[in-house]
Structure formats: structure tokens, C-alpha cells
C-alpha atoms as a PDB file:
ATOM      1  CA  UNK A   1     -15.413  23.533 -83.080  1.00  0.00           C
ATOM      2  CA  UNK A   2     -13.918  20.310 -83.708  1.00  0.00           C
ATOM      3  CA  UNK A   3     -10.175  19.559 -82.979  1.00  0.00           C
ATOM      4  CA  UNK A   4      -7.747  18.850 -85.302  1.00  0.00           C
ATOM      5  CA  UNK A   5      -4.148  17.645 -85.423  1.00  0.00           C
ATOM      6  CA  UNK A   6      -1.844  20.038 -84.182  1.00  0.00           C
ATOM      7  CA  UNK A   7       0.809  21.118 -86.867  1.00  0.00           C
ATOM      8  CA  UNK A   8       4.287  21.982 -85.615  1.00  0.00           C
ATOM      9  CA  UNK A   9       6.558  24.285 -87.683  1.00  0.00           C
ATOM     10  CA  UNK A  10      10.108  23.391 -88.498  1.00  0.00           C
ATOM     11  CA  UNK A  11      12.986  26.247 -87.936  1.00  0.00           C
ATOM     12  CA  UNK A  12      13.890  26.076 -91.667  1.00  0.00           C
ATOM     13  CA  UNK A  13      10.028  26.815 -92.585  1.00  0.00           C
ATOM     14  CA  UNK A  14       9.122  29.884 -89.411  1.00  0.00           C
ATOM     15  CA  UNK A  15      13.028  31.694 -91.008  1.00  0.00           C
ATOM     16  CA  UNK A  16      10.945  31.275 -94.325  1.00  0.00           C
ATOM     17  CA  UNK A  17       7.480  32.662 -93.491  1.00  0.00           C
ATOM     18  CA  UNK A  18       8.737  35.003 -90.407  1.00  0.00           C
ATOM     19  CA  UNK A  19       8.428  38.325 -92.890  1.00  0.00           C
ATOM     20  CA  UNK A  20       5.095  36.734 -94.083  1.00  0.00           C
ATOM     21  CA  UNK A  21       1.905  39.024 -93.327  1.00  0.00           C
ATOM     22  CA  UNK A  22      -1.210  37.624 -91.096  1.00  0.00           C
ATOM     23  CA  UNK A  23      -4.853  37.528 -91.881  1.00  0.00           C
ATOM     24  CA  UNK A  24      -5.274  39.384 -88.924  1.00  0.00           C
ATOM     25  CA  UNK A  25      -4.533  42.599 -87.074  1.00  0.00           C
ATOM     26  CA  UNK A  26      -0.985  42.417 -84.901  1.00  0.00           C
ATOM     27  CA  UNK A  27       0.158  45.642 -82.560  1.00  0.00           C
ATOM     28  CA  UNK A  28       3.536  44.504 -81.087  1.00  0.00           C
ATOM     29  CA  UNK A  29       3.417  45.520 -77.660  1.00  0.00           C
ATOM     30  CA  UNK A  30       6.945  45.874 -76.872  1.00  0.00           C
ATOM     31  CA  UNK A  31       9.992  45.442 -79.045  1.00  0.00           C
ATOM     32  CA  UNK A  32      10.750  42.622 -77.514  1.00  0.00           C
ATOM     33  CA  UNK A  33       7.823  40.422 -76.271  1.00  0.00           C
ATOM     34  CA  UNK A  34       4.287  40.705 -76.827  1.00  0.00           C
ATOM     35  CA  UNK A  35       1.585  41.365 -79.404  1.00  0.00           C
ATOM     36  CA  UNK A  36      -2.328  42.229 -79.434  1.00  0.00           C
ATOM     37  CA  UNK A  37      -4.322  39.931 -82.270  1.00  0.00           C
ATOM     38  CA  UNK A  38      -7.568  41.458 -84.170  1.00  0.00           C
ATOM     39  CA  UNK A  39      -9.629  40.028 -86.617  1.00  0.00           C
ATOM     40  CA  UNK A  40      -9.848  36.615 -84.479  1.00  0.00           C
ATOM     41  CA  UNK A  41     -13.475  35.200 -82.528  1.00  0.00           C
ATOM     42  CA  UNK A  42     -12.626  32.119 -81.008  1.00  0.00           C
ATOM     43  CA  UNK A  43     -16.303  31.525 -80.680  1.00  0.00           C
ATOM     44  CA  UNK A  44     -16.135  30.590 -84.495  1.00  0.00           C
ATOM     45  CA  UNK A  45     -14.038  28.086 -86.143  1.00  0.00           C
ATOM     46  CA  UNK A  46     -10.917  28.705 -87.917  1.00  0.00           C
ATOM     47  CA  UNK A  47      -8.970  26.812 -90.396  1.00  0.00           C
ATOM     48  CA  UNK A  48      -5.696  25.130 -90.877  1.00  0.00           C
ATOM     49  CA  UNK A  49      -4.104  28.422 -92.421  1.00  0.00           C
ATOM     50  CA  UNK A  50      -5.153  30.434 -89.811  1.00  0.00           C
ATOM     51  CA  UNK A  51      -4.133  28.366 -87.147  1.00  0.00           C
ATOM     52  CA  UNK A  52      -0.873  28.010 -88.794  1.00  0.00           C
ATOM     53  CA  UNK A  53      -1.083  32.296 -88.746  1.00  0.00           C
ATOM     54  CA  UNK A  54      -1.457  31.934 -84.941  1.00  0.00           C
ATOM     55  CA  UNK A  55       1.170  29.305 -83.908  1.00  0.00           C
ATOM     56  CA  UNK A  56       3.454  31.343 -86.579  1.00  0.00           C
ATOM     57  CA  UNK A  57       2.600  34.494 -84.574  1.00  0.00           C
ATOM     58  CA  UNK A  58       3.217  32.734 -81.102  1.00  0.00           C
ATOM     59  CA  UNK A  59       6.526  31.543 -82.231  1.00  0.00           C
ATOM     60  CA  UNK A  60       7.261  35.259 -83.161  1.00  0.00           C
ATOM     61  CA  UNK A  61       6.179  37.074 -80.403  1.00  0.00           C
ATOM     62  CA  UNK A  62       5.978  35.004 -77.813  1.00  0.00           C
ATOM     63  CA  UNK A  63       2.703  35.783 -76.188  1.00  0.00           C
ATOM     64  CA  UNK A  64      -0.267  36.615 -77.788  1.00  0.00           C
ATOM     65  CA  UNK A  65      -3.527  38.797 -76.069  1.00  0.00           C
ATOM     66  CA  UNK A  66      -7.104  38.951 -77.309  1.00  0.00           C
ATOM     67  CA  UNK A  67      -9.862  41.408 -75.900  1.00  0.00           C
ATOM     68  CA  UNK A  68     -13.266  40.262 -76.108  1.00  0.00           C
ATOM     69  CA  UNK A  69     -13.554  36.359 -76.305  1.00  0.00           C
ATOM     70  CA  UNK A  70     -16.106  36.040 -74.573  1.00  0.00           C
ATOM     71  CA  UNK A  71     -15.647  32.221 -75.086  1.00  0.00           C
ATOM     72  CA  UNK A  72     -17.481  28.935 -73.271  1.00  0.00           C
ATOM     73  CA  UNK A  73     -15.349  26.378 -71.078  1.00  0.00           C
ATOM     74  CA  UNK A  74     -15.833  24.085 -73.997  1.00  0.00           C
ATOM     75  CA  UNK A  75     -15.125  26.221 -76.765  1.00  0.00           C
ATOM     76  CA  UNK A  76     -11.679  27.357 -74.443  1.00  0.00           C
ATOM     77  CA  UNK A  77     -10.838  23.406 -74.365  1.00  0.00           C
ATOM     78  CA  UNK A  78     -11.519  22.823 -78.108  1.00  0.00           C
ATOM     79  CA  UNK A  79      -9.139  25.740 -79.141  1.00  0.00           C
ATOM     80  CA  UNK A  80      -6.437  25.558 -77.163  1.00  0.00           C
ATOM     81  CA  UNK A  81      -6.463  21.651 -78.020  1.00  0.00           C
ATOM     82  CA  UNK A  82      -5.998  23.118 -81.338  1.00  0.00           C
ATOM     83  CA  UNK A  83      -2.338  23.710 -80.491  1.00  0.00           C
ATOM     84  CA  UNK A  84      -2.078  20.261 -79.185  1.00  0.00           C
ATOM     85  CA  UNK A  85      -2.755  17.738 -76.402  1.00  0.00           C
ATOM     86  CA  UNK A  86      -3.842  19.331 -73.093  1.00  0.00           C
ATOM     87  CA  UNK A  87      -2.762  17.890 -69.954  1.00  0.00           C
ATOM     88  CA  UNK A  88      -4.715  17.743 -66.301  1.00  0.00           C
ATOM     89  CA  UNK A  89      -2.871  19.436 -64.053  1.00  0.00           C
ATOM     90  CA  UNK A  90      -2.546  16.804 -60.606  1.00  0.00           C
ATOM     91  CA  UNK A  91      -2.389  20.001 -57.965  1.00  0.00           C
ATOM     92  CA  UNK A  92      -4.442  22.469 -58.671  1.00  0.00           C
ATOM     93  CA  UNK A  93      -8.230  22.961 -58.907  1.00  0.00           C
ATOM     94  CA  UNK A  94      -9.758  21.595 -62.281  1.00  0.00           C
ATOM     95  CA  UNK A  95     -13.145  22.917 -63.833  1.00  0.00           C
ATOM     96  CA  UNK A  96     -15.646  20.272 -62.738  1.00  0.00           C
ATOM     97  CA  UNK A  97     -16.888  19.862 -66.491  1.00  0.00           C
ATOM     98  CA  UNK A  98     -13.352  20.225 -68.514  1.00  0.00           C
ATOM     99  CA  UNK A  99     -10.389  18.487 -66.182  1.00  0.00           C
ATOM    100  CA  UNK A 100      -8.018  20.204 -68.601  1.00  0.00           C
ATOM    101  CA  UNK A 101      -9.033  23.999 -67.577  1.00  0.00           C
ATOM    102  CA  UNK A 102      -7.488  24.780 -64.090  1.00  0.00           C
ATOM    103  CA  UNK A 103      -9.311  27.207 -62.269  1.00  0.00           C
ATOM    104  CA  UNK A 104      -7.811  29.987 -60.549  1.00  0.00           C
ATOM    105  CA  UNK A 105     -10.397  31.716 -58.295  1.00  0.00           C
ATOM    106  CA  UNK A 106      -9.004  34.059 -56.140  1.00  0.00           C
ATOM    107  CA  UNK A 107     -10.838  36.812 -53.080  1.00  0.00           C
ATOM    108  CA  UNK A 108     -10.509  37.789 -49.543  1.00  0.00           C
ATOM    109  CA  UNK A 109      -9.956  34.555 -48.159  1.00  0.00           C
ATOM    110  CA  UNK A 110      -7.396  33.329 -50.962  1.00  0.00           C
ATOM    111  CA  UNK A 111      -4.551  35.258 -51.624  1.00  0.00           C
ATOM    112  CA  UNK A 112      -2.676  33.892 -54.728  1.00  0.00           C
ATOM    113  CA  UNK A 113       0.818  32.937 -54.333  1.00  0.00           C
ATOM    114  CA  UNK A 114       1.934  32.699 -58.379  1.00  0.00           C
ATOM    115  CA  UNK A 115       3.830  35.665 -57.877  1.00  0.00           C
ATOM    116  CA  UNK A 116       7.456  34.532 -58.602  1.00  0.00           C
ATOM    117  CA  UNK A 117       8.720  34.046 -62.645  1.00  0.00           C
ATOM    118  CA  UNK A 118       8.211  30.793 -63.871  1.00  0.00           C
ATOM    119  CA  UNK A 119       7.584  28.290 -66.419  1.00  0.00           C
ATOM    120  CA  UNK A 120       4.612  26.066 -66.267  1.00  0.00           C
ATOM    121  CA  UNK A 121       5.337  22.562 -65.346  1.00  0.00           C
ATOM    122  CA  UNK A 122       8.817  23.209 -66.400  1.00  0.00           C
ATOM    123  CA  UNK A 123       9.420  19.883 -63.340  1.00  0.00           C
ATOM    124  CA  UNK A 124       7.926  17.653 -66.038  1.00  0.00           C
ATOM    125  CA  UNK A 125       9.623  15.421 -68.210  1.00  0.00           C
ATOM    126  CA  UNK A 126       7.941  16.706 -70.794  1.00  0.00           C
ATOM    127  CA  UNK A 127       7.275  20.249 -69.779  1.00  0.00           C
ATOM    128  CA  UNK A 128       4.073  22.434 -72.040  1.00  0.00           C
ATOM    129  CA  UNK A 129       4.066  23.633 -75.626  1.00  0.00           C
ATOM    130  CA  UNK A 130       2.096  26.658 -74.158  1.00  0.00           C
ATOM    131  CA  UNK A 131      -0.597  28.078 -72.141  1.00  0.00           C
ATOM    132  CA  UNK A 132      -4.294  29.606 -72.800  1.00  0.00           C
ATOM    133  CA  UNK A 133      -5.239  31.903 -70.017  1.00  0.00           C
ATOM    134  CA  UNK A 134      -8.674  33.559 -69.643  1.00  0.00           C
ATOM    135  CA  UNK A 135      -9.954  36.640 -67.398  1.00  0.00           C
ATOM    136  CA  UNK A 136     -13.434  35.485 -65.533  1.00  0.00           C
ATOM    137  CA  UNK A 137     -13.472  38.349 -63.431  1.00  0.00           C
ATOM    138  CA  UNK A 138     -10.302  40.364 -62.246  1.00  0.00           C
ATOM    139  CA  UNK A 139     -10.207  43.884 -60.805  1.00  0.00           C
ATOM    140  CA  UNK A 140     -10.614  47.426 -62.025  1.00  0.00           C
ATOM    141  CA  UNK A 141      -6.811  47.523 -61.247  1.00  0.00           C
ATOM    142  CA  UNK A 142      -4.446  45.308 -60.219  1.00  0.00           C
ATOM    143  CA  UNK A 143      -3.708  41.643 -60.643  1.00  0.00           C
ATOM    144  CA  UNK A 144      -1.470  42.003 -64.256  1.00  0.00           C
ATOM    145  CA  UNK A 145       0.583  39.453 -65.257  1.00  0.00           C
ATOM    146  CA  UNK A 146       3.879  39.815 -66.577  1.00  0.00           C
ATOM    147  CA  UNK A 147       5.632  37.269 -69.762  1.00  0.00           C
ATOM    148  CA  UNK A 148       9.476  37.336 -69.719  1.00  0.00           C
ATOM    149  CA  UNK A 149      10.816  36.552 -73.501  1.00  0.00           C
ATOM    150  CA  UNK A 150      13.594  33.778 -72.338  1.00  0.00           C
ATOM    151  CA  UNK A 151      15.420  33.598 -75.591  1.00  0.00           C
ATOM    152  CA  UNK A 152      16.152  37.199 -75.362  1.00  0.00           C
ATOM    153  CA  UNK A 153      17.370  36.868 -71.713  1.00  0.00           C
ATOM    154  CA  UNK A 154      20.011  34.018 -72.970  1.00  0.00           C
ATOM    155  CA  UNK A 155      20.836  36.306 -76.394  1.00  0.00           C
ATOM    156  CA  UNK A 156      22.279  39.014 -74.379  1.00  0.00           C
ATOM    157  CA  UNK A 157      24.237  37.191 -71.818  1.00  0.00           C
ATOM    158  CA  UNK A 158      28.392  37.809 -71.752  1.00  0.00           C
ATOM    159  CA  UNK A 159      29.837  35.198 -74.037  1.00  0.00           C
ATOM    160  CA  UNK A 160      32.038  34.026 -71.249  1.00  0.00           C
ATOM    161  CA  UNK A 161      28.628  32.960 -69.150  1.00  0.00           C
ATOM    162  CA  UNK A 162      27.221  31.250 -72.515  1.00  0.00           C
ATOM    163  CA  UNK A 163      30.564  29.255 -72.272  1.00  0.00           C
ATOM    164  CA  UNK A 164      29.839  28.882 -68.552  1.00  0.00           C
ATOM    165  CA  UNK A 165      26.511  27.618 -69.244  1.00  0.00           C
ATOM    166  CA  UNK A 166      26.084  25.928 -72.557  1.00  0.00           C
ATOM    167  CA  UNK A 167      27.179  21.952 -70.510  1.00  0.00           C
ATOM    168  CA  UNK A 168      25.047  22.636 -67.339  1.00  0.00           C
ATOM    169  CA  UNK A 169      22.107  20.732 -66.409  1.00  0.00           C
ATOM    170  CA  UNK A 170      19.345  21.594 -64.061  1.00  0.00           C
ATOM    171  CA  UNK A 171      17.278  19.811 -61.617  1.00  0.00           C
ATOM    172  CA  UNK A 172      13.164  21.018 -61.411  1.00  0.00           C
ATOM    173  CA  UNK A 173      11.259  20.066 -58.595  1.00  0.00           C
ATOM    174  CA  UNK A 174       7.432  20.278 -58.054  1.00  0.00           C
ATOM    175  CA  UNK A 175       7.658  19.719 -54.163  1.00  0.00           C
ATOM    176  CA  UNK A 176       9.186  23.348 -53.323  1.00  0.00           C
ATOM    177  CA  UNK A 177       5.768  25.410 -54.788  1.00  0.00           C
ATOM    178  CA  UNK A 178       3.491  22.983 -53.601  1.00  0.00           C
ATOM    179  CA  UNK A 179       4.485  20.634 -51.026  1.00  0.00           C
ATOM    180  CA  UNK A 180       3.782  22.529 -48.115  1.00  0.00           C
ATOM    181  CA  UNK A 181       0.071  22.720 -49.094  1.00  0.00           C
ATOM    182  CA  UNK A 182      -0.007  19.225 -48.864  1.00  0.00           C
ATOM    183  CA  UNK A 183      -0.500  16.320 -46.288  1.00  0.00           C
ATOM    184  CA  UNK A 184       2.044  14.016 -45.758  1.00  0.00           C
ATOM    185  CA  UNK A 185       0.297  11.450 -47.773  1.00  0.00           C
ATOM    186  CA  UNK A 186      -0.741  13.310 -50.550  1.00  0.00           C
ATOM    187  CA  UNK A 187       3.157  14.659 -50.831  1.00  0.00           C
ATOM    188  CA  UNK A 188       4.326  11.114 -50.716  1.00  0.00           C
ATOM    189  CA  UNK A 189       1.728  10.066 -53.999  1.00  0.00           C
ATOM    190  CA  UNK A 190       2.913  13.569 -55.595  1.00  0.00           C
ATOM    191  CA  UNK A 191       6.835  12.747 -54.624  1.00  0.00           C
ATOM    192  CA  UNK A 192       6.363   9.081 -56.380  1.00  0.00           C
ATOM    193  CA  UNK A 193       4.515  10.525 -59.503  1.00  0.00           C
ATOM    194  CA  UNK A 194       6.465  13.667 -60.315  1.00  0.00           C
ATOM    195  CA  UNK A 195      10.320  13.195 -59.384  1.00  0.00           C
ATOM    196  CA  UNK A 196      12.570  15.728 -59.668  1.00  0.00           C
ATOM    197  CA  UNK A 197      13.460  16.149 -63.940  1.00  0.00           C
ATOM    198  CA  UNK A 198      17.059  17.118 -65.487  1.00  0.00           C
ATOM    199  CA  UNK A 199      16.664  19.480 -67.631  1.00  0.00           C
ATOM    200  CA  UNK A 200      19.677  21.842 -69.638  1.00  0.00           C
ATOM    201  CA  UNK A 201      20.006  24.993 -68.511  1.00  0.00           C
ATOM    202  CA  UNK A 202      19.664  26.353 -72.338  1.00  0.00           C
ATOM    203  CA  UNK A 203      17.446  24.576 -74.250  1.00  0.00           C
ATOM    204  CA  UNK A 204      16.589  24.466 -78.056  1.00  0.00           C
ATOM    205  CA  UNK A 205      13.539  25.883 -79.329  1.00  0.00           C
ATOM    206  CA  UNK A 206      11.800  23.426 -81.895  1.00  0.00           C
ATOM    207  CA  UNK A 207      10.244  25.485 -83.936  1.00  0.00           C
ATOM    208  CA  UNK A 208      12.544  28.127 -84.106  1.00  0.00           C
ATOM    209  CA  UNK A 209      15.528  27.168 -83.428  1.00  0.00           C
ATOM    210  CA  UNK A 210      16.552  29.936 -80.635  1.00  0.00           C
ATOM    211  CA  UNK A 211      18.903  28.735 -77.821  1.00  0.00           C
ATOM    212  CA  UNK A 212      16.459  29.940 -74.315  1.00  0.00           C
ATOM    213  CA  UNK A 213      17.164  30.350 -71.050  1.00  0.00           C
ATOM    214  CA  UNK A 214      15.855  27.338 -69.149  1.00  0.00           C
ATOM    215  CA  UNK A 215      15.683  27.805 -65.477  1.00  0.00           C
ATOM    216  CA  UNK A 216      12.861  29.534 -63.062  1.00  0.00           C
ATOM    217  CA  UNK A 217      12.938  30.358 -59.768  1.00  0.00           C
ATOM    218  CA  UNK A 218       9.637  28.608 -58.956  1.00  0.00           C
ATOM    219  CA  UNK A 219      10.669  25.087 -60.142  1.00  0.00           C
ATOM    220  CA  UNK A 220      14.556  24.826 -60.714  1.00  0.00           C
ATOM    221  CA  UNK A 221      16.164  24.069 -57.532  1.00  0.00           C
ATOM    222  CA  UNK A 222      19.839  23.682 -58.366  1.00  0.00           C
ATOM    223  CA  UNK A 223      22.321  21.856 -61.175  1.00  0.00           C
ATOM    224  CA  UNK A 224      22.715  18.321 -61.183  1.00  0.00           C
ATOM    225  CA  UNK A 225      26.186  18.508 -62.779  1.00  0.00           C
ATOM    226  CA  UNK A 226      27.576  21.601 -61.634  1.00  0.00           C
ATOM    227  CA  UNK A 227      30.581  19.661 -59.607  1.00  0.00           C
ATOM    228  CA  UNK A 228      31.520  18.191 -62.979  1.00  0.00           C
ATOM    229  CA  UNK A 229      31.151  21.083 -64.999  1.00  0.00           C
ATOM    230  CA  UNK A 230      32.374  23.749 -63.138  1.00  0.00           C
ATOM    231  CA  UNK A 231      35.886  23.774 -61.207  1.00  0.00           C
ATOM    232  CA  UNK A 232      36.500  24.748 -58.170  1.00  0.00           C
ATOM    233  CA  UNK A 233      39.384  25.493 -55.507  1.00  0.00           C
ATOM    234  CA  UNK A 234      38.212  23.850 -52.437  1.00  0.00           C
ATOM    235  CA  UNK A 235      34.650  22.012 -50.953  1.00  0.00           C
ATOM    236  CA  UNK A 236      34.027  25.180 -49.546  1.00  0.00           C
ATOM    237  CA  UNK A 237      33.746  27.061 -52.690  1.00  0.00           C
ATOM    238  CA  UNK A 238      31.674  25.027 -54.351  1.00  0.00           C
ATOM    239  CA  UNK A 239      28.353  25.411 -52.771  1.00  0.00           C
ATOM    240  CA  UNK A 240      28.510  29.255 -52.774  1.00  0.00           C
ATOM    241  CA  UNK A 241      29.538  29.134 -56.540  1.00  0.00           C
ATOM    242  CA  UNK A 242      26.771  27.102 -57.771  1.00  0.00           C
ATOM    243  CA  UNK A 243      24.180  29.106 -55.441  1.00  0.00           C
ATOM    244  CA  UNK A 244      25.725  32.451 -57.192  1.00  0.00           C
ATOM    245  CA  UNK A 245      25.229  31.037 -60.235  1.00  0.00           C
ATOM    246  CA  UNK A 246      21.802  30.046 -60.091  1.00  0.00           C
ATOM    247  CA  UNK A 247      20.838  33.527 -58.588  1.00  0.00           C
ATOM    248  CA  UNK A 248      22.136  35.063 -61.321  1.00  0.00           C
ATOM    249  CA  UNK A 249      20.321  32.971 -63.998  1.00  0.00           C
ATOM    250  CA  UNK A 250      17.241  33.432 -62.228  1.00  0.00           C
ATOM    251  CA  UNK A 251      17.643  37.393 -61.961  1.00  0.00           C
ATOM    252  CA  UNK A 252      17.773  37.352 -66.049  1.00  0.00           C
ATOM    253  CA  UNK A 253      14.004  37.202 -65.914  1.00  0.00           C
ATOM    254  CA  UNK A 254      13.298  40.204 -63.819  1.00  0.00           C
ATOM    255  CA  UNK A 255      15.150  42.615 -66.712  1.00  0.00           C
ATOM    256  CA  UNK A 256      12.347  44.856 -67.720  1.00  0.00           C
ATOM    257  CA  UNK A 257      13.849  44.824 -71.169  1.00  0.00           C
ATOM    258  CA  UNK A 258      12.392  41.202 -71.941  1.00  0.00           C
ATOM    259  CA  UNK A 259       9.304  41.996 -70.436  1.00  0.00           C
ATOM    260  CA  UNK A 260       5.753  42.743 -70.980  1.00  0.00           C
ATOM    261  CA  UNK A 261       3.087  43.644 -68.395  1.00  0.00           C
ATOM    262  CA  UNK A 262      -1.145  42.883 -69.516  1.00  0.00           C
ATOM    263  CA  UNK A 263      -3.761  44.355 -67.333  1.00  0.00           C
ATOM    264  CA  UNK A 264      -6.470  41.964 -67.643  1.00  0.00           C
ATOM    265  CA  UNK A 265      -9.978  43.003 -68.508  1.00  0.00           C
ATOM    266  CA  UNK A 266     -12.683  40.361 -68.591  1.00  0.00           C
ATOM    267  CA  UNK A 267     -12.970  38.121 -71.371  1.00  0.00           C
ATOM    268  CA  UNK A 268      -9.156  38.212 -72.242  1.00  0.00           C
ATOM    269  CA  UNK A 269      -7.275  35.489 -73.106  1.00  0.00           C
ATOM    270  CA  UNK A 270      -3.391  35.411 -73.070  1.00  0.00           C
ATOM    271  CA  UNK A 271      -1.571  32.516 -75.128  1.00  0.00           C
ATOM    272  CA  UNK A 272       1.826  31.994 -74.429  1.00  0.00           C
ATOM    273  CA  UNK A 273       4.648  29.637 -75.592  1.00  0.00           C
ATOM    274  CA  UNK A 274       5.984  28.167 -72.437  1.00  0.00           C
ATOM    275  CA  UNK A 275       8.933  27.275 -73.981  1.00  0.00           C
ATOM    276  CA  UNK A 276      10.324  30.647 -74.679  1.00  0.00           C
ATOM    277  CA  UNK A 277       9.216  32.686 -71.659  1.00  0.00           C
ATOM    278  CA  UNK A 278       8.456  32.447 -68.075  1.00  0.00           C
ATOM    279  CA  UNK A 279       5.591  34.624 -66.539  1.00  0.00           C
ATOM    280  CA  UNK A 280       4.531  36.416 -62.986  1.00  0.00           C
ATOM    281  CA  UNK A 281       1.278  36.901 -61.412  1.00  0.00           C
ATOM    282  CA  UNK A 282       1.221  40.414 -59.882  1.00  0.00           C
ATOM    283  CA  UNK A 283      -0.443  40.185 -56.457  1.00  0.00           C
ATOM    284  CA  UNK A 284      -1.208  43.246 -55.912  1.00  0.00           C
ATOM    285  CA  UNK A 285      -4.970  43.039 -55.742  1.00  0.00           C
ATOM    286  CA  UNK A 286      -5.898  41.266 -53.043  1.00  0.00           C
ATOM    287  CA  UNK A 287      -8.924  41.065 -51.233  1.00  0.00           C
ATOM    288  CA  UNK A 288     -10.360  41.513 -54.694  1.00  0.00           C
ATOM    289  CA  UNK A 289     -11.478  38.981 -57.211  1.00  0.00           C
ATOM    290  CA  UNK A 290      -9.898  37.428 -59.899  1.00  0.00           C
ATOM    291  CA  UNK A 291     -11.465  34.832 -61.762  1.00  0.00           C
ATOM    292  CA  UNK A 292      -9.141  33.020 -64.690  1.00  0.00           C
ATOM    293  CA  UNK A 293      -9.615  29.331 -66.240  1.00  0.00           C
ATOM    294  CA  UNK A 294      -6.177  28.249 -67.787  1.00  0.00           C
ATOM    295  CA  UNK A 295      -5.394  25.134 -70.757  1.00  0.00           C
ATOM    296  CA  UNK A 296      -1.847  23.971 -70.805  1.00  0.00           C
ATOM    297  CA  UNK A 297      -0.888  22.322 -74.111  1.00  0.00           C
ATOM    298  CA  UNK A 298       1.640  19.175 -73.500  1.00  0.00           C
ATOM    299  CA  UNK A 299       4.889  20.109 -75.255  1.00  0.00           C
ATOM    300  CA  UNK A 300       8.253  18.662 -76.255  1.00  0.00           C
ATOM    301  CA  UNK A 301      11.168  17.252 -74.255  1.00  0.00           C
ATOM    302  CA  UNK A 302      13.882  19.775 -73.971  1.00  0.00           C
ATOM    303  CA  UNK A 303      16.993  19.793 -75.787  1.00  0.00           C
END
């Protein structure tokens, strides 16, 4: 399959085409978040207009699964480059052969610790588009993974914490999730590379123009202009105020109303738009296996 160009779609263009139909089969899973795709083989290439169809569907429901892609390393590279540049991730374990796939490989001497909602890389400058995630091996039960639809999460907030809100920026850190796995010398390169990144607390979706939620309890350690921004009586107050604050913001992902829950089956392949959701590995499963190789598409700067 050779790669082509990514092509982005502009919020005046997905209001246009949003009632559109797609040249393949779509089951929404939820009403909120979540749809199963049919009629796609990613073993085959596709054109423009149908990859236009996908990143159309993405931007509409957020995540997107597909059962039975039984798909190569290469051929998981070459479509999820498809969608745009894929980064190597610096911390975790890369596929020998294809830098951009991380490999998750989990058993009875590795218990996975990705069970807290989060964005991917949101402590980048530029955090990802999106995410292509696909089951190896997983277990007859257990080890689902849960996508939180972030837009909706800010949509229904109280007016008054909009207001609150709509000035704030936040800090995201790397260091917190996975500093303590590292020696001191290998935190100090990471430290240098990847400082902590301001980012607003509701950001702007690109493509379609929603206002999302923009903080994660994996990465987002607390504002960096909350003093400024937010008034309060005394010194005393203002620690506990911000911490409050943050707690709630973070709790807006756990609402099972923006959810949806997959149970993996080998040979599925999740794609997500990081931009718009956070997600949470179940572990549940453990000393079981589970096997998953994930590309993470480079994305824009928030605004």
C-alpha cells in the first residue's frame, strides 16, 4: 500500500458532508461515542474517497473498531500513515522492524499500568491526530479498553464552569507516568527533551470545530495560570481551589454517558481521534496475555 498525503477536513466542509452516507457498513455503538466499520480490509488498498469516508467517520464518532484485520506490521504502518505522519514514541518498547508501532506485550510477569483516562502524548507540544491500536493476542475476557468522547464531556458542563474554564491553561508532564521507571540518567535526557507543555484547558477541534475538554489525569498535572485567572480570598485558599478544580475536570471522563467499552478479540484494530477523547486500559486480566502493536499519528498544536 503506498502512502499518500494526508487530507485534513475543514469545519465548514465535515457540517457539509456530516449527513453524507459511507461506502461502508457503520453500527453506532453508543449514542454518544463509538462505531463498528464493515465493508473495509486494510490488507487492500483504498483510495482518496474512501479514506476521506474514514477520517469523515472518525471525526463523527470518535473511535472507530474493525473485526478481522488480520493485517502485517507493515501494512499497520502504511495505513495508519495514511492519516498522517507517525511519530516514535521515546519510552516505550518499539517493534524492532517498524520504530513507529509500540508494542504492548503484557503476561504474568508484566502487569500493565495504562489503566487511568488519558490522552496520548497529550505532554507534547504537538500532541497526536490519533491512534491505530491492534489486538495480537488478548484474553477470552478481560483486558477492554474504554474511549471517553471529550467534546461531549465539555458540552454538558454548567455554563458557569465553561465561564470558569474557557481562560485556563494547563501544564502536561511526561515525568509523573514514567519517571519512576527510569534511572536517574535516563530521566535527566527525558526531562531535557520533553519539558513540561501549556496547553488550554478547552481546546478547538480542527476539523470540526467542537470546543473539548483538554485535561487527563495521566499527563496534566496542574494550571499554569490559575493564580491569574481565578481569584481567591487568601494564600491558603488557593491551593485547595485549584486542586478541586482539577479533580473535577478530570472526573468528567469517568461519566459512563461519554463512554464506550470494546472487548478486544484478535485481529481488531481500534482508531481513535486523540483529540476528542481520552481512553483507559482495563486491567483486569492479569496474569493473562495481551498482545497489541499501536501507530500514533502526529497531530496539531492545540488551540
Amino acid at each position: 500500500m503506498q502512502a499518500t498525503a494526508p487530507a485534513s477536513i475543514s469545519p465548514q466542509i465535515y457540517r457539509e458532508l456530516e449527513q453524507e452516507p459511507f461506502p461502508f457498513t457503520v453500527r453506532r455503538c453508543t449514542p454518544t461515542i463509538g462505531a463498528e466499520v464493515e465493508g473495509i480490509d486494510f490488507r487492500e488498498a483504498f483510495d482518496h474517497d474512501t479514506y476521506l469516508s474514514l477520517r469523515r467517520a472518525l471525526l463523527k464518532y470518535k473511535v472507530l473498531f474493525f473485526r478481522k484485520q488480520a493485517i502485517t506490521p507493515a501494512q499497520h504502518v502504511a495505513v495508519a500513515r495514511r492519516f498522517g505522519e507517525l511519530e516514535v514514541h521515546p519510552m516505550f518498547t518499539n517493534h524492532p522492524e517498524h520504530p513507529e508501532l509500540v508494542v504492548f506485550g503484557r503476561n504474568d510477569k508484566t502487569r500493565g499500568r495504562e489503566n487511568l483516562y488519558h490522552s496520548d502524548v497529550s505532554w507534547r507540544e504537538i500532541p497526536s491526530m490519533g491512534s491505530m491500536l491492534r489486538c495480537l493476542e488478548c484474553p477470552e475476557v478481560g483486558g477492554d479498553t474504554i474511549w471517553i468522547n471529550m467534546a461531549a464531556a465539555y458540552e454538558n458542563l454548567p455554563q458557569e464552569m465553561k465561564d470558569r474554564i474557557a481562560s485556563l491553561k494547563a501544564v502536561h508532564d511526561a515525568m509523573p507516568a514514567f519517571g519512576a521507571a527510569l534511572s536517574e540518567e535516563k530521566y535527566a535526557e527525558m526531562r531535557a527533551k520533553y519539558p513540561p507543555m501549556v496547553h488550554p484547558v478547552v481546546r478547538t477541534h480542527p476539523e470540526t470545530g467542537e470546543k473539548i475538554l483538554f485535561v487527563n489525569e495521566a499527563f496534566t498535572t496542574h494550571f499554569a495560570n490559575f493564580a491569574k485567572e481565578q481569584p481567591y480570598r487568601f494564600g491558603s485558599d488557593f491551593r485547595p481551589a485549584e486542586l478541586d478544580l482539577m479533580q473535577y475536570l478530570y472526573r468528567q471522563a469517568a461519566a459512563p454517558e461519554y463512554q464506550v467499552r470494546l472487548r478486544w478479540q484478535p485481529d481488531t484494530i481500534a482508531l481513535w481521534d486523540n483529540r476528542s477523547t481520552q481512553h483507559y486500559a482495563v486491567q483486569d486480566y492479569f496474569p493473562a496475555v495481551r498482545h497489541m502493536n499501536r501507530a500514533t499519528i502526529i497531530g496539531d498544536r492545540p488551540f
